[in-house]
PDB file of N, CA and C in Angstrom:
ATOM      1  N   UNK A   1     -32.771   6.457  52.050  1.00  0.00           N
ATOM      2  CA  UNK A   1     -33.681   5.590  52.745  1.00  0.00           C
ATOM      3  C   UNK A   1     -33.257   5.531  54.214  1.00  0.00           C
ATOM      4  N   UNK A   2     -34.279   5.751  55.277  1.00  0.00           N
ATOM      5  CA  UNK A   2     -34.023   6.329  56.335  1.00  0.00           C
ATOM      6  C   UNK A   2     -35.133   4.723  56.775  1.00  0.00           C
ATOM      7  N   UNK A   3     -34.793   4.154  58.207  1.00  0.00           N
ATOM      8  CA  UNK A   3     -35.082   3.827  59.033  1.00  0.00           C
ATOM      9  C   UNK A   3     -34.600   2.720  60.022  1.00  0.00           C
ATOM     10  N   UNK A   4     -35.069   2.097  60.490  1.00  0.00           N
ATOM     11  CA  UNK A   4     -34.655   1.016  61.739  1.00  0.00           C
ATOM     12  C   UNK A   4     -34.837  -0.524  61.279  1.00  0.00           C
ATOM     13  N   UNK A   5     -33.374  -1.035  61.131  1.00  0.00           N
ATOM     14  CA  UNK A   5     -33.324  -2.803  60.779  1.00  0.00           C
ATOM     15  C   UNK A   5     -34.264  -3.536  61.712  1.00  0.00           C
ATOM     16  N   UNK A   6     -34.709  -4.550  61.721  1.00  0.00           N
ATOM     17  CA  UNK A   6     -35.727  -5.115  62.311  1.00  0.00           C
ATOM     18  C   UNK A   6     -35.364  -6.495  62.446  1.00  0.00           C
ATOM     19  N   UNK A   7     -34.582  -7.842  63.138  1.00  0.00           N
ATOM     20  CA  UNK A   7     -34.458  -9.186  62.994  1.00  0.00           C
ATOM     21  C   UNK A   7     -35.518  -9.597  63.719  1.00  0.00           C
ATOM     22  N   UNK A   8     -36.020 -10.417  62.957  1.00  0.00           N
ATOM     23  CA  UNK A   8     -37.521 -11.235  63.085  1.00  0.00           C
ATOM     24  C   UNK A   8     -36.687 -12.745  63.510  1.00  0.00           C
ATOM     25  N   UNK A   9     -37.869 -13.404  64.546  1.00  0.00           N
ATOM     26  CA  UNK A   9     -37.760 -14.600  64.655  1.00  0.00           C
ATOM     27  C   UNK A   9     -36.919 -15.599  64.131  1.00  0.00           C
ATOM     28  N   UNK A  10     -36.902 -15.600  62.595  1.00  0.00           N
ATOM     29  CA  UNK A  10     -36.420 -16.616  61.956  1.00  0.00           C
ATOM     30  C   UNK A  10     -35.264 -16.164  61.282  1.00  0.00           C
ATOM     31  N   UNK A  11     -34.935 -15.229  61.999  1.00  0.00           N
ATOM     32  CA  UNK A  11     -33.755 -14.931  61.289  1.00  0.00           C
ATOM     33  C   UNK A  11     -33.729 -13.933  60.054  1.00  0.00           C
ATOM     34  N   UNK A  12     -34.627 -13.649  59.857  1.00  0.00           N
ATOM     35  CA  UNK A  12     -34.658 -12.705  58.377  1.00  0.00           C
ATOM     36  C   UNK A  12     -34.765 -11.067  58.893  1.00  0.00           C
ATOM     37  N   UNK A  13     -33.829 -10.445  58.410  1.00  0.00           N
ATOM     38  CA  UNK A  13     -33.675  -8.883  58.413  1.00  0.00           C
ATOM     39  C   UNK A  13     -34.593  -7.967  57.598  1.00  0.00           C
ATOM     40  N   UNK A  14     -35.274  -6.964  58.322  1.00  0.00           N
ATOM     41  CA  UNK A  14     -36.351  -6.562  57.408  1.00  0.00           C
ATOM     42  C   UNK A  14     -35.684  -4.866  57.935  1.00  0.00           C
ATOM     43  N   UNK A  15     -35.645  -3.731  56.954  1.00  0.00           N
ATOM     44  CA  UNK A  15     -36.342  -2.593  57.327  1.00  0.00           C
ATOM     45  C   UNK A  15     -37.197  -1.926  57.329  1.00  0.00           C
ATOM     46  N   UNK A  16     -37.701  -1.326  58.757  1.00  0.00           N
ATOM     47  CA  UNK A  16     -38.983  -0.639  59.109  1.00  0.00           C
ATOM     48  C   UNK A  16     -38.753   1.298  58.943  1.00  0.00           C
ATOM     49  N   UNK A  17     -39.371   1.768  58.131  1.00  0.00           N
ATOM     50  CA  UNK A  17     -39.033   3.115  57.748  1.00  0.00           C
ATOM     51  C   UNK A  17     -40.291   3.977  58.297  1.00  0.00           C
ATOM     52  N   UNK A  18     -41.347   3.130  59.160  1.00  0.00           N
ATOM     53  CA  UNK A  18     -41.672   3.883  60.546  1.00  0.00           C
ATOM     54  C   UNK A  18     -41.678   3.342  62.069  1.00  0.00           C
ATOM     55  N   UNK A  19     -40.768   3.599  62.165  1.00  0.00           N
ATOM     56  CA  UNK A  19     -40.431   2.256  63.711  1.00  0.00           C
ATOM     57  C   UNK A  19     -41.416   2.803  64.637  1.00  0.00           C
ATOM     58  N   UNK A  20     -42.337   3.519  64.754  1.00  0.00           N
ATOM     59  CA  UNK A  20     -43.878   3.848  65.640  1.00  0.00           C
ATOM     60  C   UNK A  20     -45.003   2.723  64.905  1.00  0.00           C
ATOM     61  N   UNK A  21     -44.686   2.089  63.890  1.00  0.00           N
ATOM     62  CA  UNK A  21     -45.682   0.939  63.348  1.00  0.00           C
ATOM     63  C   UNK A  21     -45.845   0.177  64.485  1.00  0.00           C
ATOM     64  N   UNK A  22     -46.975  -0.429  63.730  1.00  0.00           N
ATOM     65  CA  UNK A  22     -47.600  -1.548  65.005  1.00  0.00           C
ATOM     66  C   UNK A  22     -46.396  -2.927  64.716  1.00  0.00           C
ATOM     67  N   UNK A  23     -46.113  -2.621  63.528  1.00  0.00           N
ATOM     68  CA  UNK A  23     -45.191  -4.437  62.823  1.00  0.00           C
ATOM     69  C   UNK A  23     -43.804  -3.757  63.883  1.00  0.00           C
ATOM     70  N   UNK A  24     -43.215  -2.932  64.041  1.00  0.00           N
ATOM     71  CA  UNK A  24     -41.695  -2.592  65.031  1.00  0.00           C
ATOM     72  C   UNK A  24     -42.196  -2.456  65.775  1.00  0.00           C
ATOM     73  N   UNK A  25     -43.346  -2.582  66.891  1.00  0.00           N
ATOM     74  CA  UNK A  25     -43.448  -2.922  68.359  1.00  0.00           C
ATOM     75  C   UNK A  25     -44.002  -4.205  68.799  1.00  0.00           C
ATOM     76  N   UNK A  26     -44.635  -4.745  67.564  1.00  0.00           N
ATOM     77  CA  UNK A  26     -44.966  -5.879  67.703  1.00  0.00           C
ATOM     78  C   UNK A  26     -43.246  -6.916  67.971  1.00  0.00           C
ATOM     79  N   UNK A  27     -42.804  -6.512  66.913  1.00  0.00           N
ATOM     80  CA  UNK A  27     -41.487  -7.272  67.087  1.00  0.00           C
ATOM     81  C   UNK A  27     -40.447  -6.919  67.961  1.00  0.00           C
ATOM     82  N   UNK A  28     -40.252  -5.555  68.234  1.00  0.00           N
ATOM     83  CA  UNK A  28     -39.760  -5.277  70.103  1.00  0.00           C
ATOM     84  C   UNK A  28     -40.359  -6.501  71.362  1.00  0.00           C
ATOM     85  N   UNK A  29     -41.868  -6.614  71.488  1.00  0.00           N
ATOM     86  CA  UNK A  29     -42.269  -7.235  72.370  1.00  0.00           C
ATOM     87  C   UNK A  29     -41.911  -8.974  71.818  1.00  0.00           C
ATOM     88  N   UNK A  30     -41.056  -9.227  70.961  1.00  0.00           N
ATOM     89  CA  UNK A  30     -40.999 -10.693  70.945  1.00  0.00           C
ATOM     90  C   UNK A  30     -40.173 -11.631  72.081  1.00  0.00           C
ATOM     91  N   UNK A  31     -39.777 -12.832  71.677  1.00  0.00           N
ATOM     92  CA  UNK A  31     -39.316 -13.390  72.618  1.00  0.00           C
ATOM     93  C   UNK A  31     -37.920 -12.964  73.330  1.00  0.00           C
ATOM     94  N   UNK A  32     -37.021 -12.465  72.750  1.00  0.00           N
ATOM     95  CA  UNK A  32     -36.076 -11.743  73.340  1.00  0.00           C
ATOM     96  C   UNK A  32     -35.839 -10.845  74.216  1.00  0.00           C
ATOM     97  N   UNK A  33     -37.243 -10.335  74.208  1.00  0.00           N
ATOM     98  CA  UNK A  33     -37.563  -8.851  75.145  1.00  0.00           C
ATOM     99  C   UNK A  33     -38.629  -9.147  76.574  1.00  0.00           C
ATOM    100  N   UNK A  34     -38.290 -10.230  76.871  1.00  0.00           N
ATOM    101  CA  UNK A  34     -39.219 -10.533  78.197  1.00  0.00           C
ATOM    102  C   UNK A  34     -39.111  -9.228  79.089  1.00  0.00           C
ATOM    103  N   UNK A  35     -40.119  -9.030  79.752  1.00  0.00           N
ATOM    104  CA  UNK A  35     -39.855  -8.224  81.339  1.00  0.00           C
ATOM    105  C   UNK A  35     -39.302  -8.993  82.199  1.00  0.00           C
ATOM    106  N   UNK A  36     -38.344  -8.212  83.122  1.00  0.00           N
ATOM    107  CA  UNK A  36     -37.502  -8.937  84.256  1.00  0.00           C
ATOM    108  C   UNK A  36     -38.582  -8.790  85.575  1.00  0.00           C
ATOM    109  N   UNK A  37     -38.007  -9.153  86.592  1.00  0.00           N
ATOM    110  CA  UNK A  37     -38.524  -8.466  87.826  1.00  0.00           C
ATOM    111  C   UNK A  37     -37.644  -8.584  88.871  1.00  0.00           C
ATOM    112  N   UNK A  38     -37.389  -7.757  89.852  1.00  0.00           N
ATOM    113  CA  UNK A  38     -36.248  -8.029  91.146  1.00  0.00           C
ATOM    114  C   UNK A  38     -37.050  -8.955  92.217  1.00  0.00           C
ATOM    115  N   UNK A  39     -36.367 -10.106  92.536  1.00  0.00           N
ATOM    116  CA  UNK A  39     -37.045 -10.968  93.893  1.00  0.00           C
ATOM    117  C   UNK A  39     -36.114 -10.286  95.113  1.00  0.00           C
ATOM    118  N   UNK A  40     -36.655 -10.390  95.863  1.00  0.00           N
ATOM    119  CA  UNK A  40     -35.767 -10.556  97.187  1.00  0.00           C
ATOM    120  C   UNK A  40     -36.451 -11.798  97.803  1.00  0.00           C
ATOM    121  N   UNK A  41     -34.756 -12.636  97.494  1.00  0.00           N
ATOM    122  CA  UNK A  41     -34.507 -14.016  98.004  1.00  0.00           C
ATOM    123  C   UNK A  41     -34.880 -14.593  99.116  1.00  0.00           C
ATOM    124  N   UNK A  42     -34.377 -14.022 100.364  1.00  0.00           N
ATOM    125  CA  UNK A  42     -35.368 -14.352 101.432  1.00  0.00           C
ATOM    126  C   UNK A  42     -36.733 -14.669 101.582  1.00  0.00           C
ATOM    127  N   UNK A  43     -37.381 -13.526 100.872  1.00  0.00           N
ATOM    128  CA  UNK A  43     -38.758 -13.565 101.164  1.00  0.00           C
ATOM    129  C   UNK A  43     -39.603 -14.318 100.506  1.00  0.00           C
ATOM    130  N   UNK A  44     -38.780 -14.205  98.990  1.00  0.00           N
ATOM    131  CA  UNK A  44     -39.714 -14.870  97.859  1.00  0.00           C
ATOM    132  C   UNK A  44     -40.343 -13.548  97.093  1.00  0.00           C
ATOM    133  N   UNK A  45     -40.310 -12.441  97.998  1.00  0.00           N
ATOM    134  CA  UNK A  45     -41.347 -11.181  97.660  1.00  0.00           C
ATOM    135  C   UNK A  45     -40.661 -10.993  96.072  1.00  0.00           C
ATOM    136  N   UNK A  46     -41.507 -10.115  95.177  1.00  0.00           N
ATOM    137  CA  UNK A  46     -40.667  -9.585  94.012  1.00  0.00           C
ATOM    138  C   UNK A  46     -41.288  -7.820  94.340  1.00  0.00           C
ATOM    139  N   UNK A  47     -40.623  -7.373  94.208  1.00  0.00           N
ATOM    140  CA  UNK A  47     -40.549  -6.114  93.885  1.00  0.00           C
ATOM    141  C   UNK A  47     -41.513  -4.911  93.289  1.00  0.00           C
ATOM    142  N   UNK A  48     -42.494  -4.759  93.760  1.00  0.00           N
ATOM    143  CA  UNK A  48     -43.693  -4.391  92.318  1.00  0.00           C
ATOM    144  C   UNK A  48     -43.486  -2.634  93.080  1.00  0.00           C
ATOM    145  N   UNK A  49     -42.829  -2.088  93.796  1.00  0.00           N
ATOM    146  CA  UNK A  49     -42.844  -0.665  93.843  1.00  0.00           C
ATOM    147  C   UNK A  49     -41.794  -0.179  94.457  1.00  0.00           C
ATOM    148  N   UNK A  50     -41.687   1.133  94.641  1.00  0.00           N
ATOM    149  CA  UNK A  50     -40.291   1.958  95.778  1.00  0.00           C
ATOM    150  C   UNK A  50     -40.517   1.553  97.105  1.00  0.00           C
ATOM    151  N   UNK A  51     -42.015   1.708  97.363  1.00  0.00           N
ATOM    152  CA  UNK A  51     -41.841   1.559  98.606  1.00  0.00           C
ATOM    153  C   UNK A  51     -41.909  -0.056  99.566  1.00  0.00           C
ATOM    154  N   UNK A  52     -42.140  -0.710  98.829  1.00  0.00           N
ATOM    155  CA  UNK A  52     -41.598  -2.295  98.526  1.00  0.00           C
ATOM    156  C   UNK A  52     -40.002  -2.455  98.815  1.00  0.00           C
ATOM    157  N   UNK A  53     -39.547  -1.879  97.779  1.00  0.00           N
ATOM    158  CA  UNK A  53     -38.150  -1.839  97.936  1.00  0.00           C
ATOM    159  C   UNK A  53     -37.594  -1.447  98.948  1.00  0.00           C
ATOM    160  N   UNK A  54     -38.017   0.465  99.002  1.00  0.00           N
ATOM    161  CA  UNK A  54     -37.605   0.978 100.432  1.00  0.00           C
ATOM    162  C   UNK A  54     -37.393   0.073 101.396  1.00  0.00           C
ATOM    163  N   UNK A  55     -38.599  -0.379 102.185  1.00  0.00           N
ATOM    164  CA  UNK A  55     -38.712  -1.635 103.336  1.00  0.00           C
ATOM    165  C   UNK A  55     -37.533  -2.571 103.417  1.00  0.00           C
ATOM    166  N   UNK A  56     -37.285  -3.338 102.128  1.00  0.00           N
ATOM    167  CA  UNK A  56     -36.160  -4.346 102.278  1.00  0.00           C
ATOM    168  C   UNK A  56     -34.930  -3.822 102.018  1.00  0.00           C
ATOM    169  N   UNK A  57     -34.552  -2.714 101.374  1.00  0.00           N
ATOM    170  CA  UNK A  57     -33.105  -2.105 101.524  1.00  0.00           C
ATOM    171  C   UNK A  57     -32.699  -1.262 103.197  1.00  0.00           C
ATOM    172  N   UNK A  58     -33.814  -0.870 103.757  1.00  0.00           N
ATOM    173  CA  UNK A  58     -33.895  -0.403 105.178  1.00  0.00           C
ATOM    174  C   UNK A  58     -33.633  -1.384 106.091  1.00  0.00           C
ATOM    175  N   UNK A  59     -34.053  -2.368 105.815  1.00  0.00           N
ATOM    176  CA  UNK A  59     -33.857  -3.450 106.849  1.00  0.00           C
ATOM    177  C   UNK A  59     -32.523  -4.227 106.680  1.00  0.00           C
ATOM    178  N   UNK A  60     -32.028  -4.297 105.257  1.00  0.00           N
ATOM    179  CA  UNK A  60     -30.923  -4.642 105.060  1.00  0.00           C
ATOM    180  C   UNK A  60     -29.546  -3.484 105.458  1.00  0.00           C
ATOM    181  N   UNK A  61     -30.023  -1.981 105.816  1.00  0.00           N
ATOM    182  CA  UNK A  61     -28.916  -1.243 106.943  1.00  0.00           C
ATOM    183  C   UNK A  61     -28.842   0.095 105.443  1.00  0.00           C
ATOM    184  N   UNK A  62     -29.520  -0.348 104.610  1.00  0.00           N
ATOM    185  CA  UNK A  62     -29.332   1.499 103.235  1.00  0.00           C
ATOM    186  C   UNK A  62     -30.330   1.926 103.911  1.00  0.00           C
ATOM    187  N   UNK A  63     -29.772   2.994 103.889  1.00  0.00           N
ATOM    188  CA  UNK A  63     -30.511   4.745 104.154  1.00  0.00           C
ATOM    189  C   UNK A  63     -30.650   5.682 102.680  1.00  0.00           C
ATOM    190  N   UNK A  64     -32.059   6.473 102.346  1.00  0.00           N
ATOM    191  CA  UNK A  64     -32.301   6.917 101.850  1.00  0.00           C
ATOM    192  C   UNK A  64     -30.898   8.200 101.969  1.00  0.00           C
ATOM    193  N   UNK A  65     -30.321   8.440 100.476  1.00  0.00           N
ATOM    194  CA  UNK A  65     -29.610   9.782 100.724  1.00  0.00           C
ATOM    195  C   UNK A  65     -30.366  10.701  99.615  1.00  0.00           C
ATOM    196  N   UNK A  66     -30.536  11.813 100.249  1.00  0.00           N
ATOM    197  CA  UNK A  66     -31.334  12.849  99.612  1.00  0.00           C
ATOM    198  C   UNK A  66     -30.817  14.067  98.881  1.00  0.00           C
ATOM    199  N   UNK A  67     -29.158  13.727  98.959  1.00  0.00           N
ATOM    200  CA  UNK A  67     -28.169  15.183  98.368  1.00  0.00           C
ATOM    201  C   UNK A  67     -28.153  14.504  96.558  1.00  0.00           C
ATOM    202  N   UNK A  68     -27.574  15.418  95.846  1.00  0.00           N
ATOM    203  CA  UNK A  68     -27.626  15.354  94.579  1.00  0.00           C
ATOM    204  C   UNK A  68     -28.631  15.972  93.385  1.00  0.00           C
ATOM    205  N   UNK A  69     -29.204  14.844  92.509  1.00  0.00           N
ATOM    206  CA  UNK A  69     -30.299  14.651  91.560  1.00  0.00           C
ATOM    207  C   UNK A  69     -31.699  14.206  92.052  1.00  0.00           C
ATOM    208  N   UNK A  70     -32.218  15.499  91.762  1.00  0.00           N
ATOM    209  CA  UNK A  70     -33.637  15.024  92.354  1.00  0.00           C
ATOM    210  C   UNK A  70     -34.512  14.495  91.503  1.00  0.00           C
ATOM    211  N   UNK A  71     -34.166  14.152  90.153  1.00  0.00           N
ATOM    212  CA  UNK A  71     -34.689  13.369  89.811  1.00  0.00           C
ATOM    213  C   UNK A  71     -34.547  11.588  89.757  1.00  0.00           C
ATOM    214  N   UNK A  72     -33.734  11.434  90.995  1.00  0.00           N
ATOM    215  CA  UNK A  72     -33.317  10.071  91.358  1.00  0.00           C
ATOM    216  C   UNK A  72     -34.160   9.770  92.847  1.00  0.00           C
ATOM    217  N   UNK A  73     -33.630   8.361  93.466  1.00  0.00           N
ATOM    218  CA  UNK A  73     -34.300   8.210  94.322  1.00  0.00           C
ATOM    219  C   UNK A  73     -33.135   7.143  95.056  1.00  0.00           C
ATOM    220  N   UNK A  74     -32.617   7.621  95.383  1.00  0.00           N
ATOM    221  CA  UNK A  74     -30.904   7.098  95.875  1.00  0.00           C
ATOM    222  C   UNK A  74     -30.711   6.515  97.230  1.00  0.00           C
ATOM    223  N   UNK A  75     -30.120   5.477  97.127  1.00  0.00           N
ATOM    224  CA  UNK A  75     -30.300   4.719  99.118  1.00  0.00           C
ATOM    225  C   UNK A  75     -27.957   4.533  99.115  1.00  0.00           C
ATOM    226  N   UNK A  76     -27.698   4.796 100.362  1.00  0.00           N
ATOM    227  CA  UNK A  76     -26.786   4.315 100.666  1.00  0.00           C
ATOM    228  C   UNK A  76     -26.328   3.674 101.537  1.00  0.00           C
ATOM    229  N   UNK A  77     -24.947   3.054 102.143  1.00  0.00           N
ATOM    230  CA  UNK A  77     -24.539   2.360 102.803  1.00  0.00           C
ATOM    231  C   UNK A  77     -23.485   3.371 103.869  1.00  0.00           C
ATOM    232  N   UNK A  78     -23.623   3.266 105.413  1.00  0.00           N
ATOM    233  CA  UNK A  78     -22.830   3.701 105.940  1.00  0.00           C
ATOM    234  C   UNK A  78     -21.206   3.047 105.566  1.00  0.00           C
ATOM    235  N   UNK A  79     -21.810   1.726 105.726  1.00  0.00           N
ATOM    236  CA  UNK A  79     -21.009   0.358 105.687  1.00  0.00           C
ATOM    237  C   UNK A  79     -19.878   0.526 104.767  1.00  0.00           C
ATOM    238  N   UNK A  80     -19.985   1.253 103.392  1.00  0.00           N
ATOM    239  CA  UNK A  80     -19.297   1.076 101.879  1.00  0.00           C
ATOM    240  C   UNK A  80     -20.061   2.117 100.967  1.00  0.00           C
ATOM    241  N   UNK A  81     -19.051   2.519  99.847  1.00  0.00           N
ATOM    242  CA  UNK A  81     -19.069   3.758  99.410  1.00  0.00           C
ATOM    243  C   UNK A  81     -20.256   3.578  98.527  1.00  0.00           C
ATOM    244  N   UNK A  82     -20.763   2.282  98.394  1.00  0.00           N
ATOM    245  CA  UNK A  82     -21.652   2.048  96.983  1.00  0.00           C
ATOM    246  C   UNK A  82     -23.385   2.659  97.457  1.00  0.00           C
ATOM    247  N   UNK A  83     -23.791   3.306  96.515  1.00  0.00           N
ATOM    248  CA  UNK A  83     -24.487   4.107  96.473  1.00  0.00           C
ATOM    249  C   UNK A  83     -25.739   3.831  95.145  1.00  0.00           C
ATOM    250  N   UNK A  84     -26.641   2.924  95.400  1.00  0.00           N
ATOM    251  CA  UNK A  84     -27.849   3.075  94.416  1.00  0.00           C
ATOM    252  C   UNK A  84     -28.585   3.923  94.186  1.00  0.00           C
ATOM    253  N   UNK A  85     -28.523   4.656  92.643  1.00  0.00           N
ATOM    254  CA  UNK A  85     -29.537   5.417  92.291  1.00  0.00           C
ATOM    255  C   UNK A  85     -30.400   4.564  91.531  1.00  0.00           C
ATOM    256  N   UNK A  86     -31.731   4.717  91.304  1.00  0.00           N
ATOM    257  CA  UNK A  86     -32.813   5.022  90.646  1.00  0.00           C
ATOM    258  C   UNK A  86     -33.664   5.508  90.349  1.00  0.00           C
ATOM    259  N   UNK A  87     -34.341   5.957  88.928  1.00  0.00           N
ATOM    260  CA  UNK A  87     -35.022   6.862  88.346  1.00  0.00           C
ATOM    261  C   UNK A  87     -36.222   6.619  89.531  1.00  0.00           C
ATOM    262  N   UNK A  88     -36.996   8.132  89.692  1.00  0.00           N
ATOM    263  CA  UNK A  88     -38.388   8.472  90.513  1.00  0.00           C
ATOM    264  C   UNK A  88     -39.344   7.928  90.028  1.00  0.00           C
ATOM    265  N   UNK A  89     -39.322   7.510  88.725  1.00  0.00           N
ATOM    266  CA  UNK A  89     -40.506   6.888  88.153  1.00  0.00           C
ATOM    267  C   UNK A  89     -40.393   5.506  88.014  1.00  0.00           C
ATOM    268  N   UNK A  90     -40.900   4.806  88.804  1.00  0.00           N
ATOM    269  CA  UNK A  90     -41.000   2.901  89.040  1.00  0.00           C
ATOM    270  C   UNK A  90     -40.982   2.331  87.850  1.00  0.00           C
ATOM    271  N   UNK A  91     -41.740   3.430  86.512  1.00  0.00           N
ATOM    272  CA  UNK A  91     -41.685   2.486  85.546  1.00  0.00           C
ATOM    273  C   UNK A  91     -40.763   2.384  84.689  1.00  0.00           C
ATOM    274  N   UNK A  92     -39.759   3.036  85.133  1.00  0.00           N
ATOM    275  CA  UNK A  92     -38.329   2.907  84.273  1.00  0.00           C
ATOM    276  C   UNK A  92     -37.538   2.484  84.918  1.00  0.00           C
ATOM    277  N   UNK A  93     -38.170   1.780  85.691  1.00  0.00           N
ATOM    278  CA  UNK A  93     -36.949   0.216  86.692  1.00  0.00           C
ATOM    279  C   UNK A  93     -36.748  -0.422  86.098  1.00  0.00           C
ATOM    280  N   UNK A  94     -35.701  -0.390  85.216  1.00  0.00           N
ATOM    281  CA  UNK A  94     -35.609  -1.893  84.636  1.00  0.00           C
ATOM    282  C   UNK A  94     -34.563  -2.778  85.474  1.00  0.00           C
ATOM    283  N   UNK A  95     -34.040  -3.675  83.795  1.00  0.00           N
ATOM    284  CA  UNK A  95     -32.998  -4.263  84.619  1.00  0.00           C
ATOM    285  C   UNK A  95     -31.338  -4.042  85.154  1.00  0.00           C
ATOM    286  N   UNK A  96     -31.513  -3.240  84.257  1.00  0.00           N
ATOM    287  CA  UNK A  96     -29.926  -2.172  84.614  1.00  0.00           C
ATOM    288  C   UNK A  96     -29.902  -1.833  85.856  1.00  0.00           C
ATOM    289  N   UNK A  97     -30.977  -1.533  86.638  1.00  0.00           N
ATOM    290  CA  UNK A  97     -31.073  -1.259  87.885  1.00  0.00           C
ATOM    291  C   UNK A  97     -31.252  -2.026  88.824  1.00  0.00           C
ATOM    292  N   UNK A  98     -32.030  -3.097  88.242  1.00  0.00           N
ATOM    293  CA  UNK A  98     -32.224  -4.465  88.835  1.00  0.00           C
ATOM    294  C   UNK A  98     -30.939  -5.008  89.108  1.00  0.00           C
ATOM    295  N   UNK A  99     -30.523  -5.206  87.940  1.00  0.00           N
ATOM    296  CA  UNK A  99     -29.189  -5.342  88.633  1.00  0.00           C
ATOM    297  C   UNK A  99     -27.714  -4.577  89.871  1.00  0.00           C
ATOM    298  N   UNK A 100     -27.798  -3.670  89.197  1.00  0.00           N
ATOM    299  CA  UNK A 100     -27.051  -2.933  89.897  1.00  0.00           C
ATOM    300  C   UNK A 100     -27.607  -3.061  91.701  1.00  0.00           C
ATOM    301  N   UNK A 101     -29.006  -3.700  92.179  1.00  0.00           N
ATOM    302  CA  UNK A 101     -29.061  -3.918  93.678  1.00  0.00           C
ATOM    303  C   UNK A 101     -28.474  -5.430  93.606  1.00  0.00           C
ATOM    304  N   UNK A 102     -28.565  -5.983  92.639  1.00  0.00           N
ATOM    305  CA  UNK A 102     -28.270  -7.677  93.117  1.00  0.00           C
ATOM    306  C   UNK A 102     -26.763  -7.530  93.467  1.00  0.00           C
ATOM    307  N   UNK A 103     -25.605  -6.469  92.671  1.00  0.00           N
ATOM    308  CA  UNK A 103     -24.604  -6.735  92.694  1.00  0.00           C
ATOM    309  C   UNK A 103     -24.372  -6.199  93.694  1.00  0.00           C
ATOM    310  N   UNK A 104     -24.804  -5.059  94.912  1.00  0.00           N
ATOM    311  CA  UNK A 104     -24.346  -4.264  95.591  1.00  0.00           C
ATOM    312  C   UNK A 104     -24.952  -4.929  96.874  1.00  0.00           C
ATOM    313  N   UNK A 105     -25.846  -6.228  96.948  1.00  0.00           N
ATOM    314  CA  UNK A 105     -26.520  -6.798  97.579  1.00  0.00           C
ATOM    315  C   UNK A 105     -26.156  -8.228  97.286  1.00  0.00           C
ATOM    316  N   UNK A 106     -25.377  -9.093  97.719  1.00  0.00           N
ATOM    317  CA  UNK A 106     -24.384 -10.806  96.631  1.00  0.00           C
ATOM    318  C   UNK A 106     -25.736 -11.093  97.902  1.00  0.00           C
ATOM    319  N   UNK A 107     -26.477 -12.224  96.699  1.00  0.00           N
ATOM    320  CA  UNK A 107     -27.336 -13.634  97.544  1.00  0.00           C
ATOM    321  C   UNK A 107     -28.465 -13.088  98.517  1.00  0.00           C
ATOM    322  N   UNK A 108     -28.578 -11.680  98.002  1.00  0.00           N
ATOM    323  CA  UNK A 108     -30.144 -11.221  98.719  1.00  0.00           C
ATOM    324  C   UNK A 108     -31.101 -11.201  97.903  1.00  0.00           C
ATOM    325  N   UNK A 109     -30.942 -11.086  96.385  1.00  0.00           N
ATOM    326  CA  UNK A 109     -31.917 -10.359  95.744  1.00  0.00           C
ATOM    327  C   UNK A 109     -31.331 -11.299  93.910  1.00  0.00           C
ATOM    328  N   UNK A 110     -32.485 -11.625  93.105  1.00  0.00           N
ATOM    329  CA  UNK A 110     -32.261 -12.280  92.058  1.00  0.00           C
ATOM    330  C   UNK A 110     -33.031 -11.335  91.208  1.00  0.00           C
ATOM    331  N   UNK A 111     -32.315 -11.066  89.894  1.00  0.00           N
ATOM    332  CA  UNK A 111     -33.530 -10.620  88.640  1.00  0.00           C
ATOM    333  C   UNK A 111     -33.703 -11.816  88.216  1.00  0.00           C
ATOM    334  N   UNK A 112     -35.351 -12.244  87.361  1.00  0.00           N
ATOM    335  CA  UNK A 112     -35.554 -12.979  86.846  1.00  0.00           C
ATOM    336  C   UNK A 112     -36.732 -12.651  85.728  1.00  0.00           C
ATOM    337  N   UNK A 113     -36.704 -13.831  84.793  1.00  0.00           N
ATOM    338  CA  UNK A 113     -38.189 -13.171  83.988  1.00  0.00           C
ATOM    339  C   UNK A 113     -39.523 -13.453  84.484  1.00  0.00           C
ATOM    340  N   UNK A 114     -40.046 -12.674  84.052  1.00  0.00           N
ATOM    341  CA  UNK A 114     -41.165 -12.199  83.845  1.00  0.00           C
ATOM    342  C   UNK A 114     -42.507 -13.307  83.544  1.00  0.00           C
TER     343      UNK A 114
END
């Protein structure tokens, strides 16, 4: 017996032996799984694209670096060695990445939900 454990709401463990069902995405999208979004604090703005972003990491002194993985989209700091990548495709921004600007950025930028 092959498939993917499932904890529901109330606590009860179910397995799903086609996790492409509508019942295992229904229960992916439950309350645990909110969408995040990146603010930048100053502005109030949140984040809805690259080139959104671009703007406020430019002004904050990162420069686009263009050596490496081109399937990234990478800004750095003259300032310090730290170096943000993120995926080319906006819609796999999550919060792993979200984060990774708040930390490389202290008191500019908040993830929050959705």
């Amino acid at each position: 017996m092959s498939g993917v454990w499932v904890f529901k709401n109330n606590g009860v463990m179910q397995l799903v032996e086609n996790p492409g069902a509508s019942d295992y995405a229904e229960s992916k999208r439950g309350a645990t799984s909110k969408r995040k979004v990146l603010v930048h604090l100053p502005s109030g703005q949140v984040v809805s694209s690259y080139s959104c972003l671009d703007q406020i990491l430019r002004g904050l002194g990162w420069e686009r670096y263009y050596g490496g993985d081109p399937d990234l989209y990478q800004f750095h700091k003259h300032s310090s060695i730290d170096l943000i990548s993120l995926p080319k495709d906006f819609n796999k921004f999550n919060s792993i990445y979200m984060y990774d600007i708040v930390v490389k950025n202290p008191n500019l930028f908040h993830v929050r939900d959705m």
